[in-house]
Protein backbone atom coordinates (compact mmCIF):
# COMPACT_ATOMS: atom_id res chain seq x y z
CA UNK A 1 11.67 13.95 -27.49
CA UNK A 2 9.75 11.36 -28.48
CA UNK A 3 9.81 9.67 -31.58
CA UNK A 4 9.04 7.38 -34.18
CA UNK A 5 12.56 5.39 -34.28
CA UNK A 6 12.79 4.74 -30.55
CA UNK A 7 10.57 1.83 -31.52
CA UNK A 8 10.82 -1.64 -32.72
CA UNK A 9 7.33 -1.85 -34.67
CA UNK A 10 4.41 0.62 -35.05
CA UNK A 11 2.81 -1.41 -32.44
CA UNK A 12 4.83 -0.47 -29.75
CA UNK A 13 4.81 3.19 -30.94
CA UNK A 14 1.20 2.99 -31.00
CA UNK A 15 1.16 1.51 -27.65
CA UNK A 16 3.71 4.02 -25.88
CA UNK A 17 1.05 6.98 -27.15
CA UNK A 18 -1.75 5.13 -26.14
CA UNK A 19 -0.40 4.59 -22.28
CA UNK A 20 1.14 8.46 -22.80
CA UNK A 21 -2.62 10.29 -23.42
CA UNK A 22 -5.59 8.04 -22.83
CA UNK A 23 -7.07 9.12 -19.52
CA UNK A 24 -10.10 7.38 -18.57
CA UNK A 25 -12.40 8.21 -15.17
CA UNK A 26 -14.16 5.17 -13.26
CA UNK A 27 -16.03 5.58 -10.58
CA UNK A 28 -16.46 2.46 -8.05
CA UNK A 29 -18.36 2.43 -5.17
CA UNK A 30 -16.66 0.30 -2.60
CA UNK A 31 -19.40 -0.75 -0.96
CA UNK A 32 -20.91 -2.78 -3.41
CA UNK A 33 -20.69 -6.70 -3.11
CA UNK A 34 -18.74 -6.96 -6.42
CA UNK A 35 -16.20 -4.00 -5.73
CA UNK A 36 -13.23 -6.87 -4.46
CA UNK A 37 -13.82 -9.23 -6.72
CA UNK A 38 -13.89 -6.49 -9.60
CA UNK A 39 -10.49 -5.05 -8.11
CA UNK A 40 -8.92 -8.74 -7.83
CA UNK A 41 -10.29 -9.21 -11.42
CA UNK A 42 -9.02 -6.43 -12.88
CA UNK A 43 -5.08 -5.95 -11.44
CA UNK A 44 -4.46 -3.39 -13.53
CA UNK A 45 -7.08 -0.81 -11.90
CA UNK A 46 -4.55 -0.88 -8.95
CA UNK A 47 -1.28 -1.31 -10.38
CA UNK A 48 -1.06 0.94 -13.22
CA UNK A 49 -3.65 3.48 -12.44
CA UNK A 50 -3.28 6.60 -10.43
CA UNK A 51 -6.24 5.98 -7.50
CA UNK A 52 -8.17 8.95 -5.97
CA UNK A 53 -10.53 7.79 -3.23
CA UNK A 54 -13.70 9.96 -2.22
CA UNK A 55 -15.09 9.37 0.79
CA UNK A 56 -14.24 6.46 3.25
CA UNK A 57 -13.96 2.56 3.39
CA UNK A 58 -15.29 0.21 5.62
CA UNK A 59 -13.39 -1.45 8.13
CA UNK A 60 -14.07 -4.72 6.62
CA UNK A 61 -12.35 -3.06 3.38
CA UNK A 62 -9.62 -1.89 5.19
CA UNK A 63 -9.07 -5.33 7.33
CA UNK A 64 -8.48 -6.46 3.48
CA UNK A 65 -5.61 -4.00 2.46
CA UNK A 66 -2.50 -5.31 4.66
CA UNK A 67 -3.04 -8.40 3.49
CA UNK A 68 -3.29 -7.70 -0.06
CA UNK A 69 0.00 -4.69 0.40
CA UNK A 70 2.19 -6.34 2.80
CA UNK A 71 1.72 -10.14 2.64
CA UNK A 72 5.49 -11.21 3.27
CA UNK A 73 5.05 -8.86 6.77
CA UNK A 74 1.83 -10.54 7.35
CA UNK A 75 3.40 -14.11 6.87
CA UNK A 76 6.45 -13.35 9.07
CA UNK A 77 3.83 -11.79 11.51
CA UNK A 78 1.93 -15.31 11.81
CA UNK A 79 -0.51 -12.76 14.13
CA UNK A 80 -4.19 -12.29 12.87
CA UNK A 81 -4.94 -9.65 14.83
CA UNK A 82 -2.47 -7.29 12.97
CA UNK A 83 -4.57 -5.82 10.40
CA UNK A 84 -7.02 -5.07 12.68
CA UNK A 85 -4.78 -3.49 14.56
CA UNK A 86 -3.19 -1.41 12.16
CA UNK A 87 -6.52 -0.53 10.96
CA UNK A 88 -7.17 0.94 14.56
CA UNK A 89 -4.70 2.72 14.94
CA UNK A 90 -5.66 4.47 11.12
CA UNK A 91 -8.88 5.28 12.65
CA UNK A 92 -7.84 6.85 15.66
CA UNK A 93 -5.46 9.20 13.40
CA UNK A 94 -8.46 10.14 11.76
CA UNK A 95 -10.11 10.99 14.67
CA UNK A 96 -7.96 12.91 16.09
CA UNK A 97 -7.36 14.67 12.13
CA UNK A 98 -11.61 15.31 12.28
CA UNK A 99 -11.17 16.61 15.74
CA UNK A 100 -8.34 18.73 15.07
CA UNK A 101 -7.89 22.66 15.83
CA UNK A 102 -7.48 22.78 11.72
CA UNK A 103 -10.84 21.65 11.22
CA UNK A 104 -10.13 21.68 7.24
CA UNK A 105 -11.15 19.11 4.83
CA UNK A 106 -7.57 18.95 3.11
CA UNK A 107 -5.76 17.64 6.50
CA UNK A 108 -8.64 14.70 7.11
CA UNK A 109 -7.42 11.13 6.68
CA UNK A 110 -8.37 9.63 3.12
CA UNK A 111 -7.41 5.78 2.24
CA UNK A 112 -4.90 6.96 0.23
CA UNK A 113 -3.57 8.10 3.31
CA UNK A 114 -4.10 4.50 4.80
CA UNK A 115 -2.00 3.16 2.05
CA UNK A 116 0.25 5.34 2.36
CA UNK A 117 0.96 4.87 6.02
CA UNK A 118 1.10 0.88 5.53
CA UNK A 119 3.90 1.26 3.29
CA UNK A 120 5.65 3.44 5.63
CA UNK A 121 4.90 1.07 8.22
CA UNK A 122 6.67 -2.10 5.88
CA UNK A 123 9.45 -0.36 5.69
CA UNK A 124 9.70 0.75 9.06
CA UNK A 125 9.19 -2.98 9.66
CA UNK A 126 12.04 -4.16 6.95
CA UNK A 127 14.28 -1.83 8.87
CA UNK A 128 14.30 -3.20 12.36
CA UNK A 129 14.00 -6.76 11.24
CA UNK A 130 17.20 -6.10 9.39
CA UNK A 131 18.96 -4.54 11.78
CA UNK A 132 17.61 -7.41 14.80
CA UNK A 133 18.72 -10.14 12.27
CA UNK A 134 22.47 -7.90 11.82
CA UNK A 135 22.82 -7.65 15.77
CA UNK A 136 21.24 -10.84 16.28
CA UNK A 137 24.38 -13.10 13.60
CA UNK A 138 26.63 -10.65 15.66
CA UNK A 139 25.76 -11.43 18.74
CA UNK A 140 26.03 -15.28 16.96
CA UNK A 141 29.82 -14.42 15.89
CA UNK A 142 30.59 -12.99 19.79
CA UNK A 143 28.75 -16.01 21.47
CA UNK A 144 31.02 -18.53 19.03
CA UNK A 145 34.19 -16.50 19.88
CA UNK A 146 33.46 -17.04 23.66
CA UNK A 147 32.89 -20.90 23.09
CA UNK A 148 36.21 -21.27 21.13
């Protein structure tokens, strides 16, 4: 439970119920001019906020995402054809999702989806990379042996 002496000051008891039952609605449309710049504006809308999307994005929106969710993988990429790539193969999941035998609007790819499956897809990518770099410093340590 919850109470009053878990606290330092009534500030930060005011604060904790504040963040525990203020629920507020805001409803963006993302393809106004102003949406990115509000979102880059505003960090908190996407950090501490629990997002439900309606509708789509555009794929100019979406180009924007892997940047903005995976730039270390983007860096180490050095390729600028990856988010368009990844972004491709998105779309032709929801194609196929649209298309599907199903045909119901819960099983339809949403860009909460798309986030989702670009942070599967970092760390996806952290694994292999880790395990390369593990059999690559082995391979290192059997090379040196053979050289001795």
């Amino acid at each position: 439970a919850e109470g009053a002496f878990n606290f330092r000051s009534p500030y930060e008891f005011f604060i904790s119920r504040v963040v525990k039952n203020l629920h507020v609605c805001l409803g963006m449309d993302p393809t106004n001019d102003q949406f990115l710049k509000r979102c880059q504006s505003n960090p908190a809308i996407t950090t501490a906020c629990e997002i439900v999307w309606m509708g789509s994005w555009r794929r100019e929106s979406m180009m924007v995402i892997p940047d903005m969710l995976l730039p270390t993988l983007m860096a180490e990429a050095n390729d600028e054809r990856l988010p368009s790539f990844v972004v491709d193969i998105f779309e032709s999941c929801q194609f196929v999702t649209e298309d599907s035998i199903f045909n119901s609007p819960d099983l339809t790819a949403t860009p909460r989806d798309f986030i989702a499956f670009l942070n599967c897809y970092r760390h996806l990518y952290s694994q292999k990379r880790d395990t390369l770099l593990n059999n690559a410093k082995r391979m290192e340590g059997g090379l040196g042996k053979l050289l001795e």
